[in-house]
C-alpha atoms as a PDB file:
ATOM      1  CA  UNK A   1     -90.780  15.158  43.484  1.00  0.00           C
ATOM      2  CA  UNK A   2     -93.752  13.838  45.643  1.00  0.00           C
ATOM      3  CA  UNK A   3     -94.374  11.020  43.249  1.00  0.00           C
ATOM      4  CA  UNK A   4     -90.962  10.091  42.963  1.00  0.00           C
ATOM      5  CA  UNK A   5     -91.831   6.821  43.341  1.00  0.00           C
ATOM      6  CA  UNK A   6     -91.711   6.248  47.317  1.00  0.00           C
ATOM      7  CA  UNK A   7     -94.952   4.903  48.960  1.00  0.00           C
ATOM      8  CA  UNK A   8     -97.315   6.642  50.965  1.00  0.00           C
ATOM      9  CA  UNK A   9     -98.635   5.491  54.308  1.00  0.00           C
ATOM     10  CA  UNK A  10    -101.754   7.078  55.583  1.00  0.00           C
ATOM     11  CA  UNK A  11    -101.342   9.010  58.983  1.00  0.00           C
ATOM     12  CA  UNK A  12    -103.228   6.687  61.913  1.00  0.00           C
ATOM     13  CA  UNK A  13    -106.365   9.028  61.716  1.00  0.00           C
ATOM     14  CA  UNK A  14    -106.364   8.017  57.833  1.00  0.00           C
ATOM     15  CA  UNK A  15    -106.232   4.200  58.107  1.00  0.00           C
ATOM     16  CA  UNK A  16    -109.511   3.162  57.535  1.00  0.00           C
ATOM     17  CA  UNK A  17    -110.926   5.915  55.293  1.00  0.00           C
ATOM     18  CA  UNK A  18    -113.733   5.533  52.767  1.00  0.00           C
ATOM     19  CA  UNK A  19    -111.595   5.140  49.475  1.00  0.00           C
ATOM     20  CA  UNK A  20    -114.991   4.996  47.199  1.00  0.00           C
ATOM     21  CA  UNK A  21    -114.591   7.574  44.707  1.00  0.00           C
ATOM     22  CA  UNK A  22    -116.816  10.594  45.017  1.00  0.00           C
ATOM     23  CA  UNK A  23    -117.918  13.806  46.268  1.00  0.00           C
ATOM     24  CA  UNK A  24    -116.393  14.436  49.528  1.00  0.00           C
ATOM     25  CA  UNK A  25    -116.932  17.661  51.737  1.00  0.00           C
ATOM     26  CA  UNK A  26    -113.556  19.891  51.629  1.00  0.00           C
ATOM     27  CA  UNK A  27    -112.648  21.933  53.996  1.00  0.00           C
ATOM     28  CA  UNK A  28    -109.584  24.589  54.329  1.00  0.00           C
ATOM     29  CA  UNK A  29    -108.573  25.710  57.502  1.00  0.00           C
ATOM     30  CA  UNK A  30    -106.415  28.506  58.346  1.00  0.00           C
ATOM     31  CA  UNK A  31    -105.589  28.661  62.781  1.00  0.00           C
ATOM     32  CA  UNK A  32    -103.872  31.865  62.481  1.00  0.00           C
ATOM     33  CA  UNK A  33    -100.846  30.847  64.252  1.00  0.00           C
ATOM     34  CA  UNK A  34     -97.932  28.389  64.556  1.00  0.00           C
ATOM     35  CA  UNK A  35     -99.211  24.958  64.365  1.00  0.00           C
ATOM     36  CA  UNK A  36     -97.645  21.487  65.058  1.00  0.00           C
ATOM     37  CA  UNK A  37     -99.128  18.699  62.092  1.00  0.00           C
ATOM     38  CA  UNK A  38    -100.431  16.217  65.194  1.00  0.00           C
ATOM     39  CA  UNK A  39    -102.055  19.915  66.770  1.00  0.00           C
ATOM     40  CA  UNK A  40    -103.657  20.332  63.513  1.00  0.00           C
ATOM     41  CA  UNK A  41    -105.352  16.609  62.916  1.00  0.00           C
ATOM     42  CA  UNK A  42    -106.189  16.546  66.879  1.00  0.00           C
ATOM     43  CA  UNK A  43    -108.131  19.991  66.623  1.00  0.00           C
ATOM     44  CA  UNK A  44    -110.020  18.942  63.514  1.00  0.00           C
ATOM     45  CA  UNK A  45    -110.709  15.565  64.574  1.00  0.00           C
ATOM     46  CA  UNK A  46    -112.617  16.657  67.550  1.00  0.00           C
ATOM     47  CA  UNK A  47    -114.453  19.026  65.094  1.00  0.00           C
ATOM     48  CA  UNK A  48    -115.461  16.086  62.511  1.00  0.00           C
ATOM     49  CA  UNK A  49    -112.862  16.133  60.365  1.00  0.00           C
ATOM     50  CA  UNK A  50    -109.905  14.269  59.258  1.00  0.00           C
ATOM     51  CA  UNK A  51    -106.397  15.670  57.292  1.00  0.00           C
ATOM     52  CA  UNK A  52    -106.785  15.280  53.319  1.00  0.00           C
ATOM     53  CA  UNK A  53    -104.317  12.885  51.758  1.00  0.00           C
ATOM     54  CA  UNK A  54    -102.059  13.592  48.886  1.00  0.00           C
ATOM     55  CA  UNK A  55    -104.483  11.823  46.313  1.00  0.00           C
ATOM     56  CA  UNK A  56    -107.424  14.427  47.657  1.00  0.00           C
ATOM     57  CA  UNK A  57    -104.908  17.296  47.598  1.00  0.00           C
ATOM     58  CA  UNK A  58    -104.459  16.513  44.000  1.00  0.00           C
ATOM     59  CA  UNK A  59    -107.927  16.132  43.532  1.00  0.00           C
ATOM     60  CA  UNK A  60    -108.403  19.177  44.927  1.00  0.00           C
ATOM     61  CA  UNK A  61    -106.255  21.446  43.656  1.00  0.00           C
ATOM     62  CA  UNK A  62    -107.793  20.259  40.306  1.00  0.00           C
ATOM     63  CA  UNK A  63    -110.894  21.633  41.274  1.00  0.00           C
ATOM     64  CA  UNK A  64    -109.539  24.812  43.007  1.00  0.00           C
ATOM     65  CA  UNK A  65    -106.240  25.803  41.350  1.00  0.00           C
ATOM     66  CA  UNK A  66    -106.866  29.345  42.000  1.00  0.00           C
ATOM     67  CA  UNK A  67    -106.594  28.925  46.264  1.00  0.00           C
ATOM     68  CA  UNK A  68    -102.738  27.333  46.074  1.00  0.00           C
ATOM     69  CA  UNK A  69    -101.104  30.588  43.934  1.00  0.00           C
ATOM     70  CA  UNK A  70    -102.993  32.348  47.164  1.00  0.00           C
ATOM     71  CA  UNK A  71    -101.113  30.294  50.467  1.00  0.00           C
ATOM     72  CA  UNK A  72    -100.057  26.555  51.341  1.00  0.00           C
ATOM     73  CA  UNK A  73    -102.264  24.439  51.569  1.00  0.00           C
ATOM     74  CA  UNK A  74    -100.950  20.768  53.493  1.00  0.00           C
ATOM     75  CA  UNK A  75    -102.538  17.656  53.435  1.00  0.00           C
ATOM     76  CA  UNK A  76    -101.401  15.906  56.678  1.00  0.00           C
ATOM     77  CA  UNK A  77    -103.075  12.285  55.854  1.00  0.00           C
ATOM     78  CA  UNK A  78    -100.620  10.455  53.944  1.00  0.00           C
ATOM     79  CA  UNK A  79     -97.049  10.715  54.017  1.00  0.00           C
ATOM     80  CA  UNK A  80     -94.031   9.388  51.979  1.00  0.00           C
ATOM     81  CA  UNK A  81     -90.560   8.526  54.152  1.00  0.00           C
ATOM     82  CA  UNK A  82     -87.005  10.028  53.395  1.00  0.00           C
ATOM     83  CA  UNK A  83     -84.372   8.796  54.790  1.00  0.00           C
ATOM     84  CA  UNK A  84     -86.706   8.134  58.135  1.00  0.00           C
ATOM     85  CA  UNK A  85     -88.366  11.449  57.796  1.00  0.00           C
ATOM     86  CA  UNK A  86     -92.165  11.939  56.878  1.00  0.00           C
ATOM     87  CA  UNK A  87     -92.958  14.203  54.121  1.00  0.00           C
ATOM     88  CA  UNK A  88     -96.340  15.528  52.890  1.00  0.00           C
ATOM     89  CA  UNK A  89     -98.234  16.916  50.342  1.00  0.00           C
ATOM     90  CA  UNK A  90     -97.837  20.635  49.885  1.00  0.00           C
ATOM     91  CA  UNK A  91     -99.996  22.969  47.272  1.00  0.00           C
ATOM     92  CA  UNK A  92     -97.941  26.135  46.369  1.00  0.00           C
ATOM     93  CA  UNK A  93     -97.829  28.283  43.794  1.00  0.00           C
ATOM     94  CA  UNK A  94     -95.259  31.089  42.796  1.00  0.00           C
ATOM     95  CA  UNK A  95     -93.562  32.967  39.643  1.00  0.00           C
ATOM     96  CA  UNK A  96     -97.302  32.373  38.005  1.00  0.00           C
ATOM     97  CA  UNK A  97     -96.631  28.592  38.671  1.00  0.00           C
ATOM     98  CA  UNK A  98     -98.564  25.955  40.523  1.00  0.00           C
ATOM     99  CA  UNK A  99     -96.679  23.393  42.426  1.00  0.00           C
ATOM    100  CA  UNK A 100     -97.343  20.135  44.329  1.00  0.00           C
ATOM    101  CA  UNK A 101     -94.788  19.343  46.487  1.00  0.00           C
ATOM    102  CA  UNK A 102     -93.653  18.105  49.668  1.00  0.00           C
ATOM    103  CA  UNK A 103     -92.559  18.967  53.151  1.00  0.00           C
ATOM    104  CA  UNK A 104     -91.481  18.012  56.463  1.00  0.00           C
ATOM    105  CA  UNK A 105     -94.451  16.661  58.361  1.00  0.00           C
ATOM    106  CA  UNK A 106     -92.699  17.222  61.890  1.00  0.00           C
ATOM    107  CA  UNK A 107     -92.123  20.979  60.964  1.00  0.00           C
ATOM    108  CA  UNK A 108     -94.308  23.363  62.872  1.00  0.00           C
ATOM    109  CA  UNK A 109     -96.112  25.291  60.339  1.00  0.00           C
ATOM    110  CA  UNK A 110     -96.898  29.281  59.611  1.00  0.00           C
ATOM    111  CA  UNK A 111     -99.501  31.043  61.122  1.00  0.00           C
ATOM    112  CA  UNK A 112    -100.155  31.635  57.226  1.00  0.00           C
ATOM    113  CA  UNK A 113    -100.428  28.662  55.651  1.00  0.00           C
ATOM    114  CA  UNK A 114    -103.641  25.971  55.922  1.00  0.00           C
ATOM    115  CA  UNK A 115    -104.388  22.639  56.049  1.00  0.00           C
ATOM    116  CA  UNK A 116    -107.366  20.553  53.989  1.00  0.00           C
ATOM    117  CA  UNK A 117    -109.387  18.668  56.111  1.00  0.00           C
ATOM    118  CA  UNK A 118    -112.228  16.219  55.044  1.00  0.00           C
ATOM    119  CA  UNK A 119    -115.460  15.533  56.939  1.00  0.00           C
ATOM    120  CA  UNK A 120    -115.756  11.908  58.177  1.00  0.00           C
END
């Protein structure tokens, strides 16, 4: 249901992002404990890095289909609105499945799951 058609906007750290396809340097980060989404892109940002949006989650999980059937993975850099709320893009997998979904981006999120990050 992520491409179901609404538009994504790119979170404020995203705006003005290098959209030139190629190789960009990935990273997955796991904080080990309850996390806001604006938490997560602050700590990273001061570390080099910016949140992954839905286009490089896809691209990603292409690449690495194995990691998702493992834990979450979010991609905080792009979100599509719902009825006011931002959602955004969520790798999962369960049942043997992979899945690339959605979720609240205002949620606080598991001390389990992780977040993609790209290196600016």
């Amino acid at each position: 249901d992520i491409f179901d058609g609404r538009p994504f906007e790119n979170h404020p750290s995203c705006v003005n992002i290098d959209r030139t396809p190629g190789t960009r340097s990935m990273l997955v980060k796991h904080f080990d404990q309850v996390i806001s989404s604006e938490d997560a892109i602050a700590e990273m940002d001061a570390k080099g890095y910016r949140p992954a949006t839905h286009l490089e989650a896809y691209a990603f999980a292409k690449v690495y289909p194995e990691l998702q059937r493992e834990y979450w993975i979010v991609a905080l850099g792009s979100f599509a609105q719902n009825d006011g709320d931002r959602y955004v893009a969520v790798l999962y997998g369960g049942a043997g499945r992979r899945f690339f979904g959605d979720y609240w981006f205002d949620s606080r999120w598991n001390a389990g799951d992780r977040f993609l990050f790209v290196r600016k």
